[in-house]
Protein backbone atom coordinates (compact mmCIF):
# COMPACT_ATOMS: atom_id res chain seq x y z
CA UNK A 1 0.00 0.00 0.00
CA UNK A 2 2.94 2.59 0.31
CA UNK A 3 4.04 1.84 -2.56
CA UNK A 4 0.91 2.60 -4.24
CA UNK A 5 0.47 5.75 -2.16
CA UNK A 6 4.35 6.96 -2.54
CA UNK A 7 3.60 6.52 -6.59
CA UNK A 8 -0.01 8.63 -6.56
CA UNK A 9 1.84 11.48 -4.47
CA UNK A 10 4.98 11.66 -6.62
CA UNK A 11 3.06 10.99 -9.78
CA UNK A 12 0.70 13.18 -9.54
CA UNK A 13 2.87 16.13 -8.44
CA UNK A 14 5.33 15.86 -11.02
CA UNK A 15 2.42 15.86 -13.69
CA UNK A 16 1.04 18.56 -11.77
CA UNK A 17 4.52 20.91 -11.83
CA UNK A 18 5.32 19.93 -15.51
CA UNK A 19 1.75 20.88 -16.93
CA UNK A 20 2.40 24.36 -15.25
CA UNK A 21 0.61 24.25 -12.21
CA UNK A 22 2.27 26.30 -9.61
CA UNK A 23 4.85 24.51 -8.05
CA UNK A 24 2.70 25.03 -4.16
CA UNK A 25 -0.70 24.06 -5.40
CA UNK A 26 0.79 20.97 -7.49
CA UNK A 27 1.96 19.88 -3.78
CA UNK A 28 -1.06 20.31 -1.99
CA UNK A 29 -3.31 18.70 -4.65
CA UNK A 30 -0.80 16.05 -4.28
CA UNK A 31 -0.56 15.62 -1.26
CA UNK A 32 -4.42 15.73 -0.92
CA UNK A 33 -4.78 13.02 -3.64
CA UNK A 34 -2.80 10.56 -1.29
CA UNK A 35 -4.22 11.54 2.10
CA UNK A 36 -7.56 10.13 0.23
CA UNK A 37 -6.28 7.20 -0.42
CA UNK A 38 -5.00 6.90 3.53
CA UNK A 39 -8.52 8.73 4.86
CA UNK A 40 -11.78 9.68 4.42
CA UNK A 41 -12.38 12.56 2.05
CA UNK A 42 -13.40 14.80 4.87
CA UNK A 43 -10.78 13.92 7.22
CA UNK A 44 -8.18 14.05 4.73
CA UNK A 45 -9.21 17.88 3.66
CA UNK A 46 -9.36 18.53 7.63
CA UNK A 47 -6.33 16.98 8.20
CA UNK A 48 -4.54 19.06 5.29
CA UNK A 49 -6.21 22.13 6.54
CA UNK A 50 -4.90 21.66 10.04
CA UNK A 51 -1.09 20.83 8.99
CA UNK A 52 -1.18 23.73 6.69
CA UNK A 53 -2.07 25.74 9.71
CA UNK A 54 0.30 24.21 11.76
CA UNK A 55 2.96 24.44 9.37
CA UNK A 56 3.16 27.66 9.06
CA UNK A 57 2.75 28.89 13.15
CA UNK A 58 6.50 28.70 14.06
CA UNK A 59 8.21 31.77 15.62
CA UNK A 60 11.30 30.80 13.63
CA UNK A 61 9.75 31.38 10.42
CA UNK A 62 9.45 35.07 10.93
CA UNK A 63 12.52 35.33 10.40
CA UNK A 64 11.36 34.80 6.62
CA UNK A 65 10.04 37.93 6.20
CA UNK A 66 11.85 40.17 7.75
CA UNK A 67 15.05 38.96 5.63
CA UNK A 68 13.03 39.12 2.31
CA UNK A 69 12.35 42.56 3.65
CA UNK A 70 15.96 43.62 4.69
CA UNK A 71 17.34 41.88 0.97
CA UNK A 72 14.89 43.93 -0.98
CA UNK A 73 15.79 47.22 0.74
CA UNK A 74 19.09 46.15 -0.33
CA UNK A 75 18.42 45.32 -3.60
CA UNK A 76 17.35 49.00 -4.53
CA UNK A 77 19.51 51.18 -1.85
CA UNK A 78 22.02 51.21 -4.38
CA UNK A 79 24.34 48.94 -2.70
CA UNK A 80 25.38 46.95 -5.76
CA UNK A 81 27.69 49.48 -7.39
CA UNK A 82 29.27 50.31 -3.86
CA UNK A 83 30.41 46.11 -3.32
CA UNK A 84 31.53 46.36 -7.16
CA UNK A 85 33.58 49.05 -6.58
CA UNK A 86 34.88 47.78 -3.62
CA UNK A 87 35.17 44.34 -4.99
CA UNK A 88 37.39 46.24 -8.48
CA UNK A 89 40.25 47.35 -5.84
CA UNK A 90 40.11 43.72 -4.38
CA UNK A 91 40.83 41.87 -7.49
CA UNK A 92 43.33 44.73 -9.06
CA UNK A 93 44.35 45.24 -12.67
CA UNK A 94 44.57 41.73 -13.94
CA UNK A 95 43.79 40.19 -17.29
CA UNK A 96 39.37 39.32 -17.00
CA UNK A 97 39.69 41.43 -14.09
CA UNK A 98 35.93 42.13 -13.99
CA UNK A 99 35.13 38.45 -14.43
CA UNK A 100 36.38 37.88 -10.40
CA UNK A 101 35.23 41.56 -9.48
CA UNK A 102 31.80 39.91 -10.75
CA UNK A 103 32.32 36.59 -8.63
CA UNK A 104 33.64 38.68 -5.77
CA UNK A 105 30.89 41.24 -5.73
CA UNK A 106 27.85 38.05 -6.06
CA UNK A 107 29.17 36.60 -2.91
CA UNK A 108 29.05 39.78 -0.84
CA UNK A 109 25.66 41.20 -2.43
CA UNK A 110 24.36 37.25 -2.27
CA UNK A 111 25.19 37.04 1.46
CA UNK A 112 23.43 40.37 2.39
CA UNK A 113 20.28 39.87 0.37
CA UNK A 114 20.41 36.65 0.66
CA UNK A 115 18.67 35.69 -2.82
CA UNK A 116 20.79 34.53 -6.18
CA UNK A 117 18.17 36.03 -8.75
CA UNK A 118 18.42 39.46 -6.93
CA UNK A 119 22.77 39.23 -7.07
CA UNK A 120 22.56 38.53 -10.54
CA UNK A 121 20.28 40.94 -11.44
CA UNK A 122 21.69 43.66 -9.35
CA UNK A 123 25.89 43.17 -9.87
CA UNK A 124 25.10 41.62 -13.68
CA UNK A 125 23.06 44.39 -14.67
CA UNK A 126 25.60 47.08 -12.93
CA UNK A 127 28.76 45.58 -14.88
CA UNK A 128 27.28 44.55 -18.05
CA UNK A 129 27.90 48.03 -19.88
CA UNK A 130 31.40 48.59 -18.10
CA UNK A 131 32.11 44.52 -19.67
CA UNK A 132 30.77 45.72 -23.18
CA UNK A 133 32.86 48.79 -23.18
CA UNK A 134 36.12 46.51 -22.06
CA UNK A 135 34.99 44.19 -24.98
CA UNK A 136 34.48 41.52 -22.54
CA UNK A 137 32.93 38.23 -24.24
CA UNK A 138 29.20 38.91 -23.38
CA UNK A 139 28.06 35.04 -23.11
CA UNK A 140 31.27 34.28 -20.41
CA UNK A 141 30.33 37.53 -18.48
CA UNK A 142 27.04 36.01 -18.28
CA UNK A 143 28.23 32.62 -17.66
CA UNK A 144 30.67 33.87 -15.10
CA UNK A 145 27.25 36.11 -12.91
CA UNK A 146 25.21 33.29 -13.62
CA UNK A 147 27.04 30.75 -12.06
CA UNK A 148 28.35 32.90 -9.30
CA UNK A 149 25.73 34.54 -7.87
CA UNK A 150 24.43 30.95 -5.79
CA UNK A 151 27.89 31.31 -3.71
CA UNK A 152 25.61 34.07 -1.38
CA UNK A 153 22.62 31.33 -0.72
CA UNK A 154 25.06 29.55 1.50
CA UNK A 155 26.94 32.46 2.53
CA UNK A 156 24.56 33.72 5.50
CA UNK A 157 22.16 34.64 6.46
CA UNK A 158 20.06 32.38 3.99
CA UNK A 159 16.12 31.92 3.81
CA UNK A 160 16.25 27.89 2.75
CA UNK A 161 19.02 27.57 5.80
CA UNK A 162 16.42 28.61 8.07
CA UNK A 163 13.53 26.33 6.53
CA UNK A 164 16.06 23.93 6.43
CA UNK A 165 16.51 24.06 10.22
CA UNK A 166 12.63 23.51 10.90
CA UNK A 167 12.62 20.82 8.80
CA UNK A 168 15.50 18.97 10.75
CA UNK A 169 13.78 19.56 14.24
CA UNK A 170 14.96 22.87 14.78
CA UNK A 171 18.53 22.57 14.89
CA UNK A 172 20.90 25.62 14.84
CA UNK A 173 19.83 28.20 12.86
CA UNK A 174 23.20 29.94 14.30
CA UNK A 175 25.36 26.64 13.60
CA UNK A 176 23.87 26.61 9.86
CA UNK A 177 24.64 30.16 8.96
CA UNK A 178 28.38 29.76 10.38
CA UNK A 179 28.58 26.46 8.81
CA UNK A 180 27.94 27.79 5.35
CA UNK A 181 31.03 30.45 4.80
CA UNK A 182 33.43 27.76 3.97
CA UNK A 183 31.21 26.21 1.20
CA UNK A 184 29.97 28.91 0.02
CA UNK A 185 33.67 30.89 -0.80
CA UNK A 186 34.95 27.69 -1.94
CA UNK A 187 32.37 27.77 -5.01
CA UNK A 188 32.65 31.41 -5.03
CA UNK A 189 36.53 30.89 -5.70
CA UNK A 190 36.01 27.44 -8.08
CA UNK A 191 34.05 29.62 -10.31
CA UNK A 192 36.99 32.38 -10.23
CA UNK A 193 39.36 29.59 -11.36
CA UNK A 194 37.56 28.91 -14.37
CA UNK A 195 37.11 32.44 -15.07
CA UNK A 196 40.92 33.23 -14.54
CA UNK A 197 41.34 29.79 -17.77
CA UNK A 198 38.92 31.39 -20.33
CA UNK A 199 40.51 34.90 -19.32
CA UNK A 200 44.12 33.47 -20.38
CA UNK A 201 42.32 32.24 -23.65
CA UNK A 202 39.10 34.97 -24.32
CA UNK A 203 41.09 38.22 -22.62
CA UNK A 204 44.47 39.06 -22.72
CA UNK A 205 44.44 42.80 -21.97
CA UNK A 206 45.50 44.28 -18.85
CA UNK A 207 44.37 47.24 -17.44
CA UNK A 208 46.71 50.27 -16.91
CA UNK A 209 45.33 52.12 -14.44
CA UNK A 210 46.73 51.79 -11.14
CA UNK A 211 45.06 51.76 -7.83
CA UNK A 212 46.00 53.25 -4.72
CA UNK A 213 45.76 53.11 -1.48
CA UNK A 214 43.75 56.21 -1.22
CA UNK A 215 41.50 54.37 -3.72
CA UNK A 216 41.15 51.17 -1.65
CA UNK A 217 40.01 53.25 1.80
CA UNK A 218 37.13 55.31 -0.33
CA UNK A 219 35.81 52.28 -2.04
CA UNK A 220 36.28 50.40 1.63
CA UNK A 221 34.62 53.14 3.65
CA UNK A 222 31.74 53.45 0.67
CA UNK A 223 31.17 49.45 1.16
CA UNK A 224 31.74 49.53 4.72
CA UNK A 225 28.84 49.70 6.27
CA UNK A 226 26.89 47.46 3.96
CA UNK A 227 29.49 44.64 5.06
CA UNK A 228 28.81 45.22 8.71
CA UNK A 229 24.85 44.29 8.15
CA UNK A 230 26.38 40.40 7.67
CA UNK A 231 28.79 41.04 10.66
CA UNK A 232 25.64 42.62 12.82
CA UNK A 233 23.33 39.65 12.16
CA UNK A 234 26.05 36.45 12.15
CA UNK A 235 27.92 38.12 14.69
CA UNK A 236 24.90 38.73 16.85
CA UNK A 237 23.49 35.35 16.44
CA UNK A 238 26.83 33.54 17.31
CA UNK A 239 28.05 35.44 20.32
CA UNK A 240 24.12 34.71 21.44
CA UNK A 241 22.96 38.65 21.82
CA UNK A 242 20.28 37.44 19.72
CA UNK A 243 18.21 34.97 18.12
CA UNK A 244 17.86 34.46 14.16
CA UNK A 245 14.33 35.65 14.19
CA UNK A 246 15.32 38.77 16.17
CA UNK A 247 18.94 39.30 14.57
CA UNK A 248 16.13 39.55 11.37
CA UNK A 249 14.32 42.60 12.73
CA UNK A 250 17.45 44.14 13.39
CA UNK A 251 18.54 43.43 9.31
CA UNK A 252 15.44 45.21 8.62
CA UNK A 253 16.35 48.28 10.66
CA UNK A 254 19.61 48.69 9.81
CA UNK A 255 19.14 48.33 6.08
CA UNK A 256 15.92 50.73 6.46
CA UNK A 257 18.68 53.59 8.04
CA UNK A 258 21.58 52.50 5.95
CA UNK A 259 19.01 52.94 2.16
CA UNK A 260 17.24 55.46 3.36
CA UNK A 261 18.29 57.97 6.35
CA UNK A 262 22.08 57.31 4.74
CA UNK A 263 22.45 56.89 1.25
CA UNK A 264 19.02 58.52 0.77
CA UNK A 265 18.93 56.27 -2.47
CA UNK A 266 14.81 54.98 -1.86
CA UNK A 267 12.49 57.85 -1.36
CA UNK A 268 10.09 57.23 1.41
CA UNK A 269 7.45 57.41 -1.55
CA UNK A 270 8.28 53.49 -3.01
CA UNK A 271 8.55 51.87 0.89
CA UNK A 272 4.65 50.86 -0.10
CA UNK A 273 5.88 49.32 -2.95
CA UNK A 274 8.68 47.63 -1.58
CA UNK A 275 6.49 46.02 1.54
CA UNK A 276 4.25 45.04 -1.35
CA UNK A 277 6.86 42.95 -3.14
CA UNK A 278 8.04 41.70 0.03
CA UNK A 279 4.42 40.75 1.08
CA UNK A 280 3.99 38.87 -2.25
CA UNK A 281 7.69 36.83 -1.84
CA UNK A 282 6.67 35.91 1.72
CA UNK A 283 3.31 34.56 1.07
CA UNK A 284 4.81 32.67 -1.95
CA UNK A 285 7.07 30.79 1.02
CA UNK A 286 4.80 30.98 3.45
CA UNK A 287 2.09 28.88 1.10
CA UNK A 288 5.06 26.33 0.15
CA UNK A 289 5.67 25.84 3.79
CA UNK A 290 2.51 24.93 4.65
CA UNK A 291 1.55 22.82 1.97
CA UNK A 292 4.87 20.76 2.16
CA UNK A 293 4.17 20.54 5.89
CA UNK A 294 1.23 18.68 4.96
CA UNK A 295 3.47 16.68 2.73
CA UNK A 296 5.50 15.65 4.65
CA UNK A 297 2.94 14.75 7.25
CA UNK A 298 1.65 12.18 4.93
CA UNK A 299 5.07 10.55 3.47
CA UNK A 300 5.33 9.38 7.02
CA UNK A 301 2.03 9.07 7.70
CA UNK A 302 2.34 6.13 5.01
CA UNK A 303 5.97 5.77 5.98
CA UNK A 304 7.38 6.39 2.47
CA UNK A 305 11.12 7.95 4.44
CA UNK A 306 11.04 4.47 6.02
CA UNK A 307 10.41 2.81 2.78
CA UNK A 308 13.08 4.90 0.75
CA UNK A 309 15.31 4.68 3.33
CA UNK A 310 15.38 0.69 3.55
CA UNK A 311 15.58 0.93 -0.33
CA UNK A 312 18.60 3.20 -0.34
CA UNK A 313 20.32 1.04 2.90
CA UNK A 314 19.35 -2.24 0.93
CA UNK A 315 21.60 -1.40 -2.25
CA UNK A 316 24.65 -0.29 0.43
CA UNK A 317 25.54 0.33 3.90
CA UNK A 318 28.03 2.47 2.69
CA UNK A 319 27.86 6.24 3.55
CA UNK A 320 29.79 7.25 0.50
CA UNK A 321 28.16 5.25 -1.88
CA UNK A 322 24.67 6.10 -0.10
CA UNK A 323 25.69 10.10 -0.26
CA UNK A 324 26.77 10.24 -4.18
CA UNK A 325 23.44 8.36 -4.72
CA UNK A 326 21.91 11.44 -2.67
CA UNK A 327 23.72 14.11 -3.95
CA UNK A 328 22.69 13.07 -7.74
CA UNK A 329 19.24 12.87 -6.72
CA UNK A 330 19.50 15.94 -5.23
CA UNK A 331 21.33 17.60 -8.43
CA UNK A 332 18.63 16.00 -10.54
CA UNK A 333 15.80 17.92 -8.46
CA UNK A 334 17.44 21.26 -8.47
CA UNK A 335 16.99 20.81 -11.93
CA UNK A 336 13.47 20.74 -11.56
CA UNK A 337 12.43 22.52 -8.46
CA UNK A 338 13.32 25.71 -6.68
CA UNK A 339 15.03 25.23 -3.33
CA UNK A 340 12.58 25.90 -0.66
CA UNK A 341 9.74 23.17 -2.08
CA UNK A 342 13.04 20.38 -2.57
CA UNK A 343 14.24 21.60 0.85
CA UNK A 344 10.92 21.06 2.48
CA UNK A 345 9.76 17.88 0.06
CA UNK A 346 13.41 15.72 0.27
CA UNK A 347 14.86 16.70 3.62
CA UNK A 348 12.54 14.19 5.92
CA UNK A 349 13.00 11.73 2.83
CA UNK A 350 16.58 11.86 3.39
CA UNK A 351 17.33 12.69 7.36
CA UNK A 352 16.67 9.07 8.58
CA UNK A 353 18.69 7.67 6.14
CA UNK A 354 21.63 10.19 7.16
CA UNK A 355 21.02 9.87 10.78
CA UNK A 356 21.28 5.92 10.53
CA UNK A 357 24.61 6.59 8.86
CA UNK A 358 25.54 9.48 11.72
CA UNK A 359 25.76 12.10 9.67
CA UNK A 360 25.61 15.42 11.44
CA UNK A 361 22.76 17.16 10.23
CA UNK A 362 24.10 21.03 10.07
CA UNK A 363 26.55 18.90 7.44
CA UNK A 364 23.76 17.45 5.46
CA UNK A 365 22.11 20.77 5.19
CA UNK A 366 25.02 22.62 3.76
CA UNK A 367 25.01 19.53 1.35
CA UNK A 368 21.16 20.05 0.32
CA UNK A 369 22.32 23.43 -0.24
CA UNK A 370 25.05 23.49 -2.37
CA UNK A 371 23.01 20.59 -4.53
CA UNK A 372 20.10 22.90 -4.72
CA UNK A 373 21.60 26.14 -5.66
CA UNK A 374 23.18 24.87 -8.51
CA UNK A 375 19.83 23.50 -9.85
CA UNK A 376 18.93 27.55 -9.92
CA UNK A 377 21.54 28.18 -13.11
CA UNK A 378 20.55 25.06 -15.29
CA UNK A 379 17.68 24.79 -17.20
CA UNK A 380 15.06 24.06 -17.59
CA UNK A 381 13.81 26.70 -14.98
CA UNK A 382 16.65 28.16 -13.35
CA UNK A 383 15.50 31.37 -12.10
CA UNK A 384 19.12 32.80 -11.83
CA UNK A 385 19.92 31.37 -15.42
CA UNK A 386 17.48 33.32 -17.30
CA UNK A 387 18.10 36.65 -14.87
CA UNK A 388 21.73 36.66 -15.60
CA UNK A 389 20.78 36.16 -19.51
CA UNK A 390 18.48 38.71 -19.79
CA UNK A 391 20.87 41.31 -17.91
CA UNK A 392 23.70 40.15 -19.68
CA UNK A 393 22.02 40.60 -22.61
CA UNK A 394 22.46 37.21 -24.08
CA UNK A 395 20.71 34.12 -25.25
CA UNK A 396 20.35 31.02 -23.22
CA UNK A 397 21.43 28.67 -26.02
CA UNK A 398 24.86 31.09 -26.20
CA UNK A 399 25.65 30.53 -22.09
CA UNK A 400 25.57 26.99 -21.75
CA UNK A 401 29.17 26.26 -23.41
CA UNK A 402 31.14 28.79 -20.96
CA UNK A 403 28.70 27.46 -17.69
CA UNK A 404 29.91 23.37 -18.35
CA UNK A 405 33.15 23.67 -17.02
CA UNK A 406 31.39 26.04 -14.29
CA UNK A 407 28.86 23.43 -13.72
CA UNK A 408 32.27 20.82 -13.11
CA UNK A 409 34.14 23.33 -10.91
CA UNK A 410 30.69 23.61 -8.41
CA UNK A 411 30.45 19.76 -8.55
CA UNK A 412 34.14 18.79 -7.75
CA UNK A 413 33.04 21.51 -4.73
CA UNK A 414 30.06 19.71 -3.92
CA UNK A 415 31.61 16.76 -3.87
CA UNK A 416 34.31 18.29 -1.79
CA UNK A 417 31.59 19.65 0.50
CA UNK A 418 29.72 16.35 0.84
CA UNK A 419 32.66 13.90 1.33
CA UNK A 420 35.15 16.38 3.81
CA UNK A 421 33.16 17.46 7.09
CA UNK A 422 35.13 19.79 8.10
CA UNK A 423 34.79 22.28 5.59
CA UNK A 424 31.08 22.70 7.17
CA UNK A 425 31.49 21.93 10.58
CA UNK A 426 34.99 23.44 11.66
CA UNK A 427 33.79 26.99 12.03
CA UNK A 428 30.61 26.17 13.88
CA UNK A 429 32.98 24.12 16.47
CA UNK A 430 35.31 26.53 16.86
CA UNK A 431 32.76 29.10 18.08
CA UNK A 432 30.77 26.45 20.51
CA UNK A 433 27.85 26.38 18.31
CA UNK A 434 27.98 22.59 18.14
């Protein structure tokens, strides 16, 4: 019988998703489709209604919100240009130059807003004329923000970090956000790599303007306090002044005084519009949530993790055999599906099967992560893959040779990631946080 069940809920919400159903109400019909099967019609729909309900009435989850809030204060505050600038006296006067400035300036602007589709969009769409006038190759440039601009999802703070956390019984949101820096700069830099090997080949000319130190304090001072928002908020939540939830609020705040008492660069007039578009991002989560709740109610309801996980423990005991098989799955679904629904969807498929092979948990999320994000610049709907194109001015068709070896480089880190420990869990045990 779970069989049957675990085939009518995955059936039906994969037909659901690829006729075009949105990807939230393609879960709960789903889901609601295989509760029948389990209850009564009118328990089922009660059932559903109450884990929906339930889902969604955690204190942690405010945090949600509030960050979507802070990230899209950010996103038109006119921090972008300040982080590129900074980023250009970083990186210096090499050959590509503005290929890492690119990388450099997605993982700061990623970690403070904290989405990849608003890093490409903002530092692409700021560099792509000073990359046409440099006669940059326009499909590498795009290849090069596409590819880049995930680094800041693990970088903290991070929404699907947070959801994560829930998910896996409320464990560190603090530990999780610390745990991702390492991870998240190493794909930064593997993407820099492969940037620096088609520079060699696509861009040989070398800037001769020089940079001084004079140069570096300005653009430092100018990017300064933008940086400190990440340093407020990790800072705060490691040392324990506050919680994630609250070190959110305090995001908002600061980003509300730093874009508009400071920089003066969002007139009081468009703060309706922005709470608008923030309203309309967190319902958006805030409906996923719930309905994958109510998912995942019912996979264990009719013990489908149980099921998968004595399928996946009957082919080996092995936990590096049993992690590549997770890690393609997990590859194959970012392909598919955005983060938040996979997060919410695979995570209680795959945390029994981890925990019987003691895996730490704060390491298997930064592993869902990484997996996930790069889902967001493949096609066939990667949200950051068709932002980056359309700011870079390119075609789709055109970016896919230059992102291949990108896609390798964020693999071999993946794989890195997934099969060395340490690189997630050294920084949240040196600070106590596990």
């Amino acid at each position: 019988m779970e069989g049957y069940i675990a085939f009518v809920l995955f059936a039906s919400f994969f037909l659901l998703v690829f006729i075009g159903l949105p990807i939230s109400f393609a879960i709960g019909i789903a889901t609601t489709l295989s509760m029948i099967l389990m209850f009564p019609v009118d328990t089922a729909i009660s059932i559903i209604s109450q884990r929906l309900a339930n889902g969604i009435d955690n204190f942690a989850l405010l945090a949600i919100p509030f960050f979507i809030l802070s990230g899209n204060l950010m996103n038109h505050g006119g921090i972008a240009i300040r982080l590129i600038n900074f980023a250009k006296i970083l990186i210096g006067n090499k050959p590509g130059s503005l290929y890492h400035v690119n990388v450099l300036a997605n993982m700061m602007f990623g970690s403070i807003s904290g989405s990849a589709t608003a890093s490409a969009a903002a530092v692409g769409g700021t560099l792509v004329k000073i990359q046409q006038q440099e006669k940059y190759d326009p499909n590498i440039s795009a290849a090069v923000n596409i590819s880049s601009c995930i680094s800041g999802l693990l970088i903290p703070p991070s929404n699907v970090l947070i959801v994560y956390s829930l998910t896996a019984g409320g464990i560190s949101v603090g530990a999780l956000f610390v745990a991702g820096y390492i991870p998240g700069i190493l794909m930064g830099l593997s993407v820099m790599v492969v940037a620096a090997l088609l520079s060699r080949k696509a861009f040989k000319n070398k800037s001769s303007e020089k940079i001084t130190f004079h140069d570096f304090l300005v653009s430092f001072w100018q990017a300064l306090p933008s940086l400190l928002l990440v340093v407020i908020v990790v800072g705060g939540i490691v040392i324990g002044a506050f919680t994630a939830t609250e070190a959110s609020a305090i995001a908002v705040l600061y980003t509300f005084i730093l874009s508009v008492v400071i920089y003066r660069t969002i007139p009081l007039k468009q703060l309706p519009s922005l709470l608008l578009e923030s309203v309309i991002m967190t319902s958006v989560i805030m409906l996923l949530v719930g309905f994958s709740v109510g998912m995942s109610w019912a996979m264990t309801n009719a013990d489908i993790p149980f099921w998968i996980s004595e399928s996946l423990l009957n082919i080996s005991d092995n936990p590096f055999t049993i992690l590549m098989i997770i890690n393609i799955i997990l590859l194959i679904v970012g392909i598919f599906m955005d983060m938040t629904p996979a997060v919410l969807i695979f995570a209680p498929i795959f945390l029994p099967i981890v925990q019987d092979l003691n895996i730490d948990l704060i390491h298997f999320g930064i592993i869902m992560a990484a997996n996930l994000c790069i889902g967001l610049c493949t096609p066939p709907v990667g949200t950051a893959l068709f932002v980056g194109c359309s700011v870079g001015e390119v075609k789709v068709q055109n970016v896919i040779k230059p992102l291949l070896p990108m896609y390798l480089a964020l693999f071999i880190i993946v794989m890195l990631i997934t099969y060395v420990p340490g690189l997630s869990l050294f920084l949240p045990k040196l600070f106590g946080l596990i």
